[in-house]
N, C-alpha and C. Protein backbone atom coordinates (compact mmCIF):
# COMPACT_ATOMS: atom_id res chain seq x y z
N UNK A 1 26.05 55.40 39.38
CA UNK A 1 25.25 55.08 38.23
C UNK A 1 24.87 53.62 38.21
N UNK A 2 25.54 52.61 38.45
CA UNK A 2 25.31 51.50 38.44
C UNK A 2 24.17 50.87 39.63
N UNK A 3 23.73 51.77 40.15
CA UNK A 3 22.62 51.48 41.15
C UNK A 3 21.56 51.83 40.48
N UNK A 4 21.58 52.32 39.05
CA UNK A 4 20.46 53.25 38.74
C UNK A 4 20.20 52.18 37.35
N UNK A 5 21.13 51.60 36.84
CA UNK A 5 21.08 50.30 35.91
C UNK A 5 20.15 49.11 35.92
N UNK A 6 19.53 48.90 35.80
CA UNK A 6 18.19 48.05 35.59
C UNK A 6 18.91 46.84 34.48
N UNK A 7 18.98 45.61 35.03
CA UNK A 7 19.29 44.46 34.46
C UNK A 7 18.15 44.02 32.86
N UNK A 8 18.78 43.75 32.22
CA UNK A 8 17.89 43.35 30.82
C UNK A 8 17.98 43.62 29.41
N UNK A 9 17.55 43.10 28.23
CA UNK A 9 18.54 43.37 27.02
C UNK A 9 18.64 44.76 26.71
N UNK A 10 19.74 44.74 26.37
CA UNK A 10 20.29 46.26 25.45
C UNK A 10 20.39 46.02 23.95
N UNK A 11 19.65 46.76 23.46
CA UNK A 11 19.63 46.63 21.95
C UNK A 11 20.53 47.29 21.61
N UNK A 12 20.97 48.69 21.96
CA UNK A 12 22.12 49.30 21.63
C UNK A 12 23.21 48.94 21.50
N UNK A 13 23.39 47.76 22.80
CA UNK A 13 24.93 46.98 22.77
C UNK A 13 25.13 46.31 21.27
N UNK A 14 23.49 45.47 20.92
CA UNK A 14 24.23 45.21 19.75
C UNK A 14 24.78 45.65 18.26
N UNK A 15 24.29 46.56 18.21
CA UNK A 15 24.38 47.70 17.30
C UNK A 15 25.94 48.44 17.59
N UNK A 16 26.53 48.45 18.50
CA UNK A 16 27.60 49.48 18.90
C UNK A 16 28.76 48.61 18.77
N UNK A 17 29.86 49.27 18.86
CA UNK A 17 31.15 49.49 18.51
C UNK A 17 31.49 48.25 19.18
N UNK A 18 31.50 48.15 20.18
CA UNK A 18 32.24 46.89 20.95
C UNK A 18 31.41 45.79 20.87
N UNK A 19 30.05 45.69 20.82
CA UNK A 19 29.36 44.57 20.43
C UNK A 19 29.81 44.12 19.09
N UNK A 20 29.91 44.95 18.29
CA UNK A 20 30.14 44.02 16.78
C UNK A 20 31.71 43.53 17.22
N UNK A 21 32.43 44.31 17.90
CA UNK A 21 34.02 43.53 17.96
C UNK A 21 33.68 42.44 18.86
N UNK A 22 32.73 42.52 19.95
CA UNK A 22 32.76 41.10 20.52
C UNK A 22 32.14 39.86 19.27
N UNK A 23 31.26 39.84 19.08
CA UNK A 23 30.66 39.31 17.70
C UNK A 23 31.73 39.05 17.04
N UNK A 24 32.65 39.62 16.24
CA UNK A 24 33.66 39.41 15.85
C UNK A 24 34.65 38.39 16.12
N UNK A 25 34.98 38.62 17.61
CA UNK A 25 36.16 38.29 17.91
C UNK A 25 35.59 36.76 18.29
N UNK A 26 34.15 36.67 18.40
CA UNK A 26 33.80 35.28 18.69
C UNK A 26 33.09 34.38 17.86
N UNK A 27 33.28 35.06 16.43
CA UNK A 27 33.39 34.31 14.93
C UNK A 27 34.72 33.68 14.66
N UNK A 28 35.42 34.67 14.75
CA UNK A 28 37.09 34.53 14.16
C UNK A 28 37.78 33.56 15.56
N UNK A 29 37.60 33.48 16.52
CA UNK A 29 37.67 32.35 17.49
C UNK A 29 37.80 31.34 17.43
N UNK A 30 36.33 30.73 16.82
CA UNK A 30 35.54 29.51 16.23
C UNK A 30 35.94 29.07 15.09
N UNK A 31 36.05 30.02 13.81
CA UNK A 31 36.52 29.42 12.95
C UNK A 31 38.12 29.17 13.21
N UNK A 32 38.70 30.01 13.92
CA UNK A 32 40.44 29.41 14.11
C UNK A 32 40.07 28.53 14.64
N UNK A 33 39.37 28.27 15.83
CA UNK A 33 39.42 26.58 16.34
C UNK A 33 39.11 25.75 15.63
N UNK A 34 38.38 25.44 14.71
CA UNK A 34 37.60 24.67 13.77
C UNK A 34 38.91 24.30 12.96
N UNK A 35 39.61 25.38 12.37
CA UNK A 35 40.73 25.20 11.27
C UNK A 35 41.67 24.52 11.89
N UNK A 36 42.05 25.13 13.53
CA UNK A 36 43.21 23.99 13.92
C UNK A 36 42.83 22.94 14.43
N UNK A 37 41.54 22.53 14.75
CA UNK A 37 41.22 21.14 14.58
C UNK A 37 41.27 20.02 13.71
N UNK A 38 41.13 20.35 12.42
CA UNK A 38 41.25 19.57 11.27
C UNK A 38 41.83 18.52 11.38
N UNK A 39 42.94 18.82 11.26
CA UNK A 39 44.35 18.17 10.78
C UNK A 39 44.95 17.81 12.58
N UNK A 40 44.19 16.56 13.02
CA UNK A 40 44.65 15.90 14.22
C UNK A 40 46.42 16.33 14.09
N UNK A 41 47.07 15.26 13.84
CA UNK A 41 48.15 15.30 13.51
C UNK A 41 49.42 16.43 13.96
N UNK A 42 48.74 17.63 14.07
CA UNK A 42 49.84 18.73 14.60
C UNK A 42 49.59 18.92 16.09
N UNK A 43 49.09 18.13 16.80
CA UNK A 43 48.07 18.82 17.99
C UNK A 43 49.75 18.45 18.76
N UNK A 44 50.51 17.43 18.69
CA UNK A 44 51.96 17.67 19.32
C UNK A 44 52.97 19.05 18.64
N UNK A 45 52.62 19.80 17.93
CA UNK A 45 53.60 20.41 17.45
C UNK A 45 53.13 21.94 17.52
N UNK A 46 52.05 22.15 18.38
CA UNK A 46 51.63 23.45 18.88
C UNK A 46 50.15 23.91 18.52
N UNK A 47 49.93 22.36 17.98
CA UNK A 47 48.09 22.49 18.05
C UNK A 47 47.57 22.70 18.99
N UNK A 48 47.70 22.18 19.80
CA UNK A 48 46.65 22.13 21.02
C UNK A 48 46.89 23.69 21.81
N UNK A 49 47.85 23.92 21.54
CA UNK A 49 48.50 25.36 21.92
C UNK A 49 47.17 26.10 21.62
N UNK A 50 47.36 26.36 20.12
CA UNK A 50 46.10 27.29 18.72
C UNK A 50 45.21 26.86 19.43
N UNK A 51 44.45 25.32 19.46
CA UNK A 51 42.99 25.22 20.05
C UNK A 51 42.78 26.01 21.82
N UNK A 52 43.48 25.45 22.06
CA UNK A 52 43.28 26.03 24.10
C UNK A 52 43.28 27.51 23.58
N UNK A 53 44.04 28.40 22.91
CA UNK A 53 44.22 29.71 23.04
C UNK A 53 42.42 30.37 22.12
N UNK A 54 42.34 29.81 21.23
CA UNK A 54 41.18 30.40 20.58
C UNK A 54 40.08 29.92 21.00
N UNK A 55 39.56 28.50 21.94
CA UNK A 55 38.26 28.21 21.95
C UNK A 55 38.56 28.91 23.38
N UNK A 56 39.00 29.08 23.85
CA UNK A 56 39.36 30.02 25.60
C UNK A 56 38.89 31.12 25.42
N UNK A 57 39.64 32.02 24.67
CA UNK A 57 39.50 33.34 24.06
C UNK A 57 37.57 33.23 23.53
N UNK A 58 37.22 32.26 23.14
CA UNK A 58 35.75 32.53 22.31
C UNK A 58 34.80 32.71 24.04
N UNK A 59 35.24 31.27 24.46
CA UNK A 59 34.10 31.96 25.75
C UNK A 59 34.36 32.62 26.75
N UNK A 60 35.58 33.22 27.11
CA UNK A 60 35.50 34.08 28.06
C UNK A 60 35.04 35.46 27.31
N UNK A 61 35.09 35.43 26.43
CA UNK A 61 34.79 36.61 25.02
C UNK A 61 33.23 36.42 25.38
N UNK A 62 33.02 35.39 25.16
CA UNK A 62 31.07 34.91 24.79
C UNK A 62 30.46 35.57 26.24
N UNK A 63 31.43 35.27 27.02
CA UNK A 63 31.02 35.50 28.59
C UNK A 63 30.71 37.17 28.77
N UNK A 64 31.84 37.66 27.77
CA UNK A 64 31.60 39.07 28.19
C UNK A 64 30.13 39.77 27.73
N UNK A 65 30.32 38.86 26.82
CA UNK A 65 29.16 39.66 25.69
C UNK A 65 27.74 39.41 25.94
N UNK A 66 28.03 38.63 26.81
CA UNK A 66 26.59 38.28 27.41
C UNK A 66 26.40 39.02 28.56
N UNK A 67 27.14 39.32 29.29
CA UNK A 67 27.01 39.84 30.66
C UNK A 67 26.76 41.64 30.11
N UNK A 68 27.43 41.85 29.11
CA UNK A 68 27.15 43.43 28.95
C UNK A 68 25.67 43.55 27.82
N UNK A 69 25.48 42.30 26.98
CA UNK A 69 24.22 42.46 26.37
C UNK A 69 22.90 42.33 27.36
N UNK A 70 23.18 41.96 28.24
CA UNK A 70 21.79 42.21 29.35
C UNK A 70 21.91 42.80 30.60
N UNK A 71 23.56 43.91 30.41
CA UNK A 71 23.52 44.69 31.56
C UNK A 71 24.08 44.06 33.01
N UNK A 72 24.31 43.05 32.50
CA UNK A 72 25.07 41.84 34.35
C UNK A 72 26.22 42.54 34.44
N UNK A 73 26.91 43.50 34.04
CA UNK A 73 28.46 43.45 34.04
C UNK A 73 28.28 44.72 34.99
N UNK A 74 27.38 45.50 34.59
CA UNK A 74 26.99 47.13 35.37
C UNK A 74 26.38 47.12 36.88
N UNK A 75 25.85 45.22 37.43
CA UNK A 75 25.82 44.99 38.67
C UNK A 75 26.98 44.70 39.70
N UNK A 76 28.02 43.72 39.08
CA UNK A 76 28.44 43.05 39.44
C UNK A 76 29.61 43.90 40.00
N UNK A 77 30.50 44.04 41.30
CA UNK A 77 31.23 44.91 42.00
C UNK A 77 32.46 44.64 41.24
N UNK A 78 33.31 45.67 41.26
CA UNK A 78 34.97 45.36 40.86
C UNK A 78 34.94 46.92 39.62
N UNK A 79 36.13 46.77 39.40
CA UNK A 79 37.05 47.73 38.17
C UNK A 79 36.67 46.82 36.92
N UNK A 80 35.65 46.94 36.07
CA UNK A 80 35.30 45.98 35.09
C UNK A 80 36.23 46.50 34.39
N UNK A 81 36.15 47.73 34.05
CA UNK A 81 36.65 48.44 32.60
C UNK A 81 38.47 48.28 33.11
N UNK A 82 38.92 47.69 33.78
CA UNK A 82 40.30 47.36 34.03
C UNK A 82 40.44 46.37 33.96
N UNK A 83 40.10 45.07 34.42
CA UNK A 83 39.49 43.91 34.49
C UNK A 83 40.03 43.13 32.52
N UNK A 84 38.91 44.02 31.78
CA UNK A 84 38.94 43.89 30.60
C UNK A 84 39.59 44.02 29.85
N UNK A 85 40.58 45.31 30.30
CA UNK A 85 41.27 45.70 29.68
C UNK A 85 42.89 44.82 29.63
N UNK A 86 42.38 44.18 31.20
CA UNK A 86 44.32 43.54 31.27
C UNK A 86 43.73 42.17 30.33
N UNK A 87 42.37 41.93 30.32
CA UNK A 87 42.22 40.36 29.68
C UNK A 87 42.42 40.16 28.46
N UNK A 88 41.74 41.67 27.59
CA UNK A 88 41.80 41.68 26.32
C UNK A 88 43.31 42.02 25.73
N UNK A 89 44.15 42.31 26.86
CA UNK A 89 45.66 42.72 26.31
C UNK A 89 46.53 41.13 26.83
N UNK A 90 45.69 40.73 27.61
CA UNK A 90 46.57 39.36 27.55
C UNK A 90 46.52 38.57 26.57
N UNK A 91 45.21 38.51 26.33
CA UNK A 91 44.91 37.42 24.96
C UNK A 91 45.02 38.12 23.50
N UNK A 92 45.48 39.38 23.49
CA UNK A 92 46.23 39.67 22.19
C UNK A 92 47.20 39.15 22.16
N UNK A 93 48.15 39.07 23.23
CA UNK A 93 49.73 38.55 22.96
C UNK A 93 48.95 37.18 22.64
N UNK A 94 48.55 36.75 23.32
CA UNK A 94 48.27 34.93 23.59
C UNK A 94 47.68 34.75 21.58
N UNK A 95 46.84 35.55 21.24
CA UNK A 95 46.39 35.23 19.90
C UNK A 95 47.59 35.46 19.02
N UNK A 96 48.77 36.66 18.89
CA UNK A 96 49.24 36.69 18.48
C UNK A 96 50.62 35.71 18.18
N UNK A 97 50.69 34.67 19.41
CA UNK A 97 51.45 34.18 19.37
C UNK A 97 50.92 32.38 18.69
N UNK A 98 49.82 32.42 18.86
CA UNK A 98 48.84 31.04 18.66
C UNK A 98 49.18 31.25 16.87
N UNK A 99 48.60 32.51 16.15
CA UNK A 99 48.81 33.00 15.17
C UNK A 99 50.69 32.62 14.32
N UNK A 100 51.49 32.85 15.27
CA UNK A 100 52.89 33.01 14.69
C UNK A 100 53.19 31.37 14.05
N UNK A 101 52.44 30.42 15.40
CA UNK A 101 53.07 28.68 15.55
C UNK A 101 52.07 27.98 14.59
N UNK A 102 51.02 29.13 13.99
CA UNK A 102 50.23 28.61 13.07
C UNK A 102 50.99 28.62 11.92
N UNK A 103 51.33 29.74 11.55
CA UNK A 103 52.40 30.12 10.12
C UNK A 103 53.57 29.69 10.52
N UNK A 104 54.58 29.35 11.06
CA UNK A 104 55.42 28.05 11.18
C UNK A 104 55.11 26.70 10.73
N UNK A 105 54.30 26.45 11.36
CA UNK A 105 53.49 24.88 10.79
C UNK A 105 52.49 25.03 9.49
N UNK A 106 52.56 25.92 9.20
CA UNK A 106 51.39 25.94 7.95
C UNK A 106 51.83 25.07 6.59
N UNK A 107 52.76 24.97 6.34
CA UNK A 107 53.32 23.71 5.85
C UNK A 107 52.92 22.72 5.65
N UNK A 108 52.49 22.28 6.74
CA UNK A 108 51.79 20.86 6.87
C UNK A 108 50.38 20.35 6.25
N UNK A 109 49.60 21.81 6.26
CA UNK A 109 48.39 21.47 5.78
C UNK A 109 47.75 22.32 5.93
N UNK A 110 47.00 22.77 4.60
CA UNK A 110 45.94 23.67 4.40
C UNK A 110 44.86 24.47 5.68
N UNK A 111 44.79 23.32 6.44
CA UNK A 111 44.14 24.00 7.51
C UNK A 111 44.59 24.72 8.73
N UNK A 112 46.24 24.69 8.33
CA UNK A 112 46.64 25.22 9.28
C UNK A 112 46.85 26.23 8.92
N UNK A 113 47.03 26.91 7.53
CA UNK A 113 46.76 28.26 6.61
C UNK A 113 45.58 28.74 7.35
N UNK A 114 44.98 28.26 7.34
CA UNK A 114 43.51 29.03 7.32
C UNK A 114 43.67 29.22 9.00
N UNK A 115 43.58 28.65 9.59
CA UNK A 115 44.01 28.70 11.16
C UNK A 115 44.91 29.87 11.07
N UNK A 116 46.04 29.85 10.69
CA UNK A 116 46.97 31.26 10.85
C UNK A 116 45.76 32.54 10.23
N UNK A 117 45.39 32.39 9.29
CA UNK A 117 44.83 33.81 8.61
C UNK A 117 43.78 34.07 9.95
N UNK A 118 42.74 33.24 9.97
CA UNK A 118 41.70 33.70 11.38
C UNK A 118 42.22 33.95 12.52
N UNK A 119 43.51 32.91 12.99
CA UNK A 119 44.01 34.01 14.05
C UNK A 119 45.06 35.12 13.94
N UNK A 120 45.57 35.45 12.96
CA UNK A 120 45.86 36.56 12.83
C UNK A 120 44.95 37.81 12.73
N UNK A 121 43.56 37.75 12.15
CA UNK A 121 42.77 38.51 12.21
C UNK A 121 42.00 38.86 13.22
N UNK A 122 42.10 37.36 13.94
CA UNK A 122 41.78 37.78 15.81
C UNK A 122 42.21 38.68 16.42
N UNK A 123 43.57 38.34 16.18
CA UNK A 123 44.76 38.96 16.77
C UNK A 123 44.48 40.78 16.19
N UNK A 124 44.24 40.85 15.20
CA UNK A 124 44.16 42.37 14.74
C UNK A 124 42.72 42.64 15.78
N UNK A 125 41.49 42.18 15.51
CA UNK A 125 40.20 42.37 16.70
C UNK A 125 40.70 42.75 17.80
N UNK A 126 40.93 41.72 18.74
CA UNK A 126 41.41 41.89 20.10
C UNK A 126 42.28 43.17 20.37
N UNK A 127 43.41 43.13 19.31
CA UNK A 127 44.30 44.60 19.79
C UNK A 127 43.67 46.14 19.61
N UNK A 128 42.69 45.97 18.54
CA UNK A 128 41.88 47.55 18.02
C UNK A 128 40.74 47.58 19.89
N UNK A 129 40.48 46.03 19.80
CA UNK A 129 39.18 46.47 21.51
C UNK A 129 40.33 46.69 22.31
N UNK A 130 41.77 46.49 22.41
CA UNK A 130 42.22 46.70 23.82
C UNK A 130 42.63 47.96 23.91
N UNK A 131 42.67 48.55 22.46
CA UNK A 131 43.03 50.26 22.40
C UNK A 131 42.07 51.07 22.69
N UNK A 132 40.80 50.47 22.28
CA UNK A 132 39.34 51.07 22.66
C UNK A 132 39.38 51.16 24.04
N UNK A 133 39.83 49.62 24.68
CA UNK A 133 39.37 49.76 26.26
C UNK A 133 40.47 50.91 27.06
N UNK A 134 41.78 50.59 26.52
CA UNK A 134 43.00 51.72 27.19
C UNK A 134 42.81 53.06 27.03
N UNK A 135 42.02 53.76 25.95
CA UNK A 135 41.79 54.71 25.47
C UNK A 135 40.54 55.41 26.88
N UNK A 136 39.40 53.90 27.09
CA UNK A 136 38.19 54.58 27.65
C UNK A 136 38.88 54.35 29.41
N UNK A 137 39.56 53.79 29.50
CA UNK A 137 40.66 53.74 31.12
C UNK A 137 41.52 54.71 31.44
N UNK A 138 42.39 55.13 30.28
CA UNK A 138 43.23 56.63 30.26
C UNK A 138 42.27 57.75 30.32
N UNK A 139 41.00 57.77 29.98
CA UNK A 139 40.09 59.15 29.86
C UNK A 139 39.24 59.03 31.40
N UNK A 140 39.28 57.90 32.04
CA UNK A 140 38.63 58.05 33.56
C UNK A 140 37.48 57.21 33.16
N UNK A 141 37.22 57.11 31.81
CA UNK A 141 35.57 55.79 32.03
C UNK A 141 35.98 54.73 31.98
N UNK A 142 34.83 53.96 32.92
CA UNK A 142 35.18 52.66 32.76
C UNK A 142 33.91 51.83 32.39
N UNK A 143 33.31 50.28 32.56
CA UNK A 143 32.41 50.12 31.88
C UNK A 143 31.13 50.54 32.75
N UNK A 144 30.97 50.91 33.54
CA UNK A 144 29.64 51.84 34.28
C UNK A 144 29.23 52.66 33.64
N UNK A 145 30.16 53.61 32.82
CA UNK A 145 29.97 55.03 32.52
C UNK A 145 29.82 55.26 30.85
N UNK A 146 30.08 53.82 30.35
CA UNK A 146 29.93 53.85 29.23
C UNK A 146 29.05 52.92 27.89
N UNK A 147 27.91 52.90 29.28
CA UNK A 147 26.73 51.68 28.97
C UNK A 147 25.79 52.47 27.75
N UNK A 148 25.35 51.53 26.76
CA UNK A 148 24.32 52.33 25.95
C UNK A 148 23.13 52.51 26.66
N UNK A 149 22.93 53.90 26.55
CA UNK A 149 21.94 54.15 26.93
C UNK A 149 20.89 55.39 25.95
N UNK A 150 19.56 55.16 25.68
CA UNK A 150 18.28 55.63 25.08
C UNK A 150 17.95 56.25 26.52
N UNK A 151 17.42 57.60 25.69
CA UNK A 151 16.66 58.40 26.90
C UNK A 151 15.73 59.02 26.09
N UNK A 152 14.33 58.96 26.14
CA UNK A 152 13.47 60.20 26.13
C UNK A 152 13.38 61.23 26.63
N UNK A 153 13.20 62.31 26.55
CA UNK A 153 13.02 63.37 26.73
C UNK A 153 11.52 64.03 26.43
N UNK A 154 10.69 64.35 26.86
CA UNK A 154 9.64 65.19 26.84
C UNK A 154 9.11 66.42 27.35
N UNK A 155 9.57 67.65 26.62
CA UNK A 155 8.97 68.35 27.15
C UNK A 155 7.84 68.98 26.71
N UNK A 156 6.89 70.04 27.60
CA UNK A 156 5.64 70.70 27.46
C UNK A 156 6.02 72.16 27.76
N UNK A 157 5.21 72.98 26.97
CA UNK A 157 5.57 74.35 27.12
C UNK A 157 4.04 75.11 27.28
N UNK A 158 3.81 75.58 28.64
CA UNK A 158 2.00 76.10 28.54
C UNK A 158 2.87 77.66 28.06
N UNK A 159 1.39 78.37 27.60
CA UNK A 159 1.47 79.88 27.48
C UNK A 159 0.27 80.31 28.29
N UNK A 160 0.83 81.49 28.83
CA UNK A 160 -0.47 81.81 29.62
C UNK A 160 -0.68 83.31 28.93
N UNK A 161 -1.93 82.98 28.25
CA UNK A 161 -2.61 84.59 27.66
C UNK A 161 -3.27 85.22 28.38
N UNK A 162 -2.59 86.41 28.31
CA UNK A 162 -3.84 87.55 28.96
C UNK A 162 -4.43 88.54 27.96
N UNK A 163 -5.30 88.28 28.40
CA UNK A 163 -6.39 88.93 28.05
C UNK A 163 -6.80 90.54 28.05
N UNK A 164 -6.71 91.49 27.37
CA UNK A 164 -6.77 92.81 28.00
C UNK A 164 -8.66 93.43 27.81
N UNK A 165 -9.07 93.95 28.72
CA UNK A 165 -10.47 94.65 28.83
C UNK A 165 -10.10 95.84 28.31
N UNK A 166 -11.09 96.87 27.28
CA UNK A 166 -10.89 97.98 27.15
C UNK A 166 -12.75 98.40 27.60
């Protein structure tokens, strides 16, 4: 199938299930990075931890979402839909744990509240797509087989009358 894939935007992707979680997961990213930026001051006490883990997570995230919103991912050789699946289950632990050293330190300052709440809600994103992706890896699809795709269909139906002479 992927020989039969024609490179270029998919409108469907953005409309569908995993596009809005990528979208998602690369809102809630940004604003956790933004929040644990604030407040210089903690970046020795597991800030820089929160920032590396969520602005990482946004563009290899951004990366995906680009490569499957114009179809690059359905060229490119390899086990994507495995690929994805070990990345998006790595960086759940990795969010979930960015998330924990946020609410430890939240103490310190308001923005590190808000930093814990967005990456905890990352953390909820990332784990619902890595069940999506384990779910479409345990059933035999992977991302080749599970590209949006629009099809027309047209058909024509002649009748052929006959005619009877009396």
């Amino acid at each position: 199938m992927s020989s039969e894939v024609t490179v270029g935007f998919d409108r469907g992707y953005v409309k569908s299930m995993r596009g809005i979680l990528k979208v998602s997961e690369c809102v809630l990213d940004m604003v956790g990075f933004i929040c644990a930026s604030v407040w210089i001051y903690w970046t020795h006490a597991g800030g820089a931890w929160v920032q590396f883990v969520t602005i990482s997570a946004f563009i290899t995230t951004l990366i995906l979402y680009i490569l499957h919103l114009f179809r690059i991912i359905y060229k490119l050789p390899g086990p994507w839909g495995l690929i994805q699946l070990i990345y998006y289950g790595i960086y759940s632990l990795l969010m979930l744990i960015a998330a924990i050293v946020c609410a430890v330190r939240a103490v310190h300052h308001s923005s590190i509240v808000a930093a814990a709440i967005f990456t905890f809600l990352a953390t909820a994103v990332y784990v619902v797509d890595t069940f999506l992706l384990f779910r479409d890896w345990q059933s035999g699809s992977s991302t080749t087989t599970t590209m949006t795709e629009t099809r027309t269909t047209t058909t024509t139906e002649t009748y052929d009358e006959k005619k009877t002479t009396y």
